[in-house]
Protein backbone atom coordinates (compact mmCIF):
# COMPACT_ATOMS: atom_id res chain seq x y z
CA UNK A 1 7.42 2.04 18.04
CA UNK A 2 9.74 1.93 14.78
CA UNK A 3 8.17 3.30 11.52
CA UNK A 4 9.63 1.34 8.30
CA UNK A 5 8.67 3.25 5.09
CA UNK A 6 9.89 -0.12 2.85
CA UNK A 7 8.23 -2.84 1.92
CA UNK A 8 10.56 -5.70 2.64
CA UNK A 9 12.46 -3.42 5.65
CA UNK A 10 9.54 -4.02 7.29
CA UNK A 11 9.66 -7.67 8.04
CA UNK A 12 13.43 -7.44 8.26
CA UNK A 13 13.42 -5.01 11.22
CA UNK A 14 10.29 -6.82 13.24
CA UNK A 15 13.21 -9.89 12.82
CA UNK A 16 15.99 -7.54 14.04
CA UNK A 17 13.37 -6.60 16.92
CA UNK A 18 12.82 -9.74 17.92
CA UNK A 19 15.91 -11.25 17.46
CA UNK A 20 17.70 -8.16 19.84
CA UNK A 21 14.28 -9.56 22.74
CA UNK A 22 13.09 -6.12 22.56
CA UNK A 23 9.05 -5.39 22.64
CA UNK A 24 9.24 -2.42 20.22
CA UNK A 25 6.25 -3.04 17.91
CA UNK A 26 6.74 -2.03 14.07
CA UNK A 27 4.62 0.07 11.67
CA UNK A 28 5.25 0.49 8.31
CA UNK A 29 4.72 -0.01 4.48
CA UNK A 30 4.64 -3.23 3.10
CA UNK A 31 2.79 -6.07 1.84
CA UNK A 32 0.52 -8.25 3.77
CA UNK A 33 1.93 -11.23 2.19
CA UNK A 34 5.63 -10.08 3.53
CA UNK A 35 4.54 -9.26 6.54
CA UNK A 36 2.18 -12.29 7.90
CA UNK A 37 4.41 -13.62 10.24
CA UNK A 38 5.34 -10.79 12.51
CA UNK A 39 1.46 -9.67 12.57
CA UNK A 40 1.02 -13.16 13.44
CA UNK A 41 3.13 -12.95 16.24
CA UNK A 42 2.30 -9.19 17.22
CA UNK A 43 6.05 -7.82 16.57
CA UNK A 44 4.27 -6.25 13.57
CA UNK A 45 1.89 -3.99 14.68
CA UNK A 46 0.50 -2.81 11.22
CA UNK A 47 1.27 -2.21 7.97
CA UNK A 48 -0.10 -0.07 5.09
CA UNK A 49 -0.91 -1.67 1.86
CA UNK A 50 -2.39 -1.08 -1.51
CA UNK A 51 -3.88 -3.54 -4.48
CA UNK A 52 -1.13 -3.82 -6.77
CA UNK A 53 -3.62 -4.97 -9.16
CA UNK A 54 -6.07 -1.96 -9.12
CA UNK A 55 -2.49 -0.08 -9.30
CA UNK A 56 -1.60 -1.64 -12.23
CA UNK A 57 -5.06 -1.40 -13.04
CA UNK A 58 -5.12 2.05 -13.00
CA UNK A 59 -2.06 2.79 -14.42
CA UNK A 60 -3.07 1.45 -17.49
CA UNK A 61 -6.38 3.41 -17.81
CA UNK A 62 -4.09 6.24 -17.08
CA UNK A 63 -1.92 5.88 -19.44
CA UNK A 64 -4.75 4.98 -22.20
CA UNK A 65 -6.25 8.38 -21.28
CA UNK A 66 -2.75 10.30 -22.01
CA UNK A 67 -2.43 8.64 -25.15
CA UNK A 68 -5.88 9.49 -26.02
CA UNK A 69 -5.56 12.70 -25.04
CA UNK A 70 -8.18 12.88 -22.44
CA UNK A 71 -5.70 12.96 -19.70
CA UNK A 72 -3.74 16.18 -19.92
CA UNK A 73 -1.98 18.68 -17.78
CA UNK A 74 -4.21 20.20 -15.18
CA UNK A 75 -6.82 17.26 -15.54
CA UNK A 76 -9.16 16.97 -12.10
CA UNK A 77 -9.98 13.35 -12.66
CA UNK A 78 -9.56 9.93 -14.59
CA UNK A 79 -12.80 7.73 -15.88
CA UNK A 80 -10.61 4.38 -14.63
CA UNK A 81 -12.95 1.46 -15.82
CA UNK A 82 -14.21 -0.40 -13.22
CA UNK A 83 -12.47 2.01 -10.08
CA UNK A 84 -14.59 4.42 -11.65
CA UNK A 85 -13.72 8.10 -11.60
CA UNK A 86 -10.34 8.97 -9.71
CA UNK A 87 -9.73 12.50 -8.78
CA UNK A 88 -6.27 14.15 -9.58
CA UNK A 89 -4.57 16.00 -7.15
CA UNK A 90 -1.83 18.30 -9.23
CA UNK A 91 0.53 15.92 -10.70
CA UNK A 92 -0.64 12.89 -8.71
CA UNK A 93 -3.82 10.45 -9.22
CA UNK A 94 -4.36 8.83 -6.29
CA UNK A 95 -5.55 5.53 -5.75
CA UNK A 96 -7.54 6.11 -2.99
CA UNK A 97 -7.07 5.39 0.56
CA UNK A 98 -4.25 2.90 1.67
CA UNK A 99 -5.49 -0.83 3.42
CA UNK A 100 -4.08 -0.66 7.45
CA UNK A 101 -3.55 -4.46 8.08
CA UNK A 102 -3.35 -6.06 11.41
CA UNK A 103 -3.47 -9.02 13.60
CA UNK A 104 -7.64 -8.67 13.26
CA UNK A 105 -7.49 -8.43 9.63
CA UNK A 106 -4.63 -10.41 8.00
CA UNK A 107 -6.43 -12.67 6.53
CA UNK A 108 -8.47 -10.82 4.36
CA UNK A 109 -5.35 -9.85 2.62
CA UNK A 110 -3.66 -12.96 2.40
């Protein structure tokens, strides 16, 4: 098993995989999109994703809230429009929890 934590390494090492005839399957973070071929073919195992557009979504609500003032330091959670309320860990407001793609999903992504 080989863990890639970037989005296009991912793809690039299931190539490298393949390419060297080793079975090693690969994790990682990525895109769907990036990654349909080798979960296609199985030399991707599965990959983590996220919406880019409810994370541009929400980084806009975000940053209407700072500049209104409603989202200061120490804030618990975000009113986000249509994601509805998103809860703020420290510094960090977190999406929510992260898509795992694979061969028996792929297309619901794509």
């Amino acid at each position: 098993m080989i863990v890639c934590l970037s989005s296009p390494g991912v793809p690039g090492v299931a190539q490298a995989v393949k390419a060297a005839g080793s079975s090693a399957k690969v994790i990682g973070l990525s895109q769907a999109s990036a990654c349909r071929e080798g979960i296609t073919d199985g030399s991707i195992e599965s990959v983590v994703t996220w919406s880019t557009v409810d994370l541009g979504y929400l980084t806009v609500q975000a940053a209407g809230a700072l500049a209104a003032g409603s989202l200061t330091a120490g804030s618990h959670s975000l009113r986000a429009g249509r994601l509805g309320t998103i809860m703020i860990r420290g510094d960090e407001i977190r999406l929510g929890r992260p898509h795992i793609v694979n061969r028996a999903n792929i297309a619901d992504f794509l």
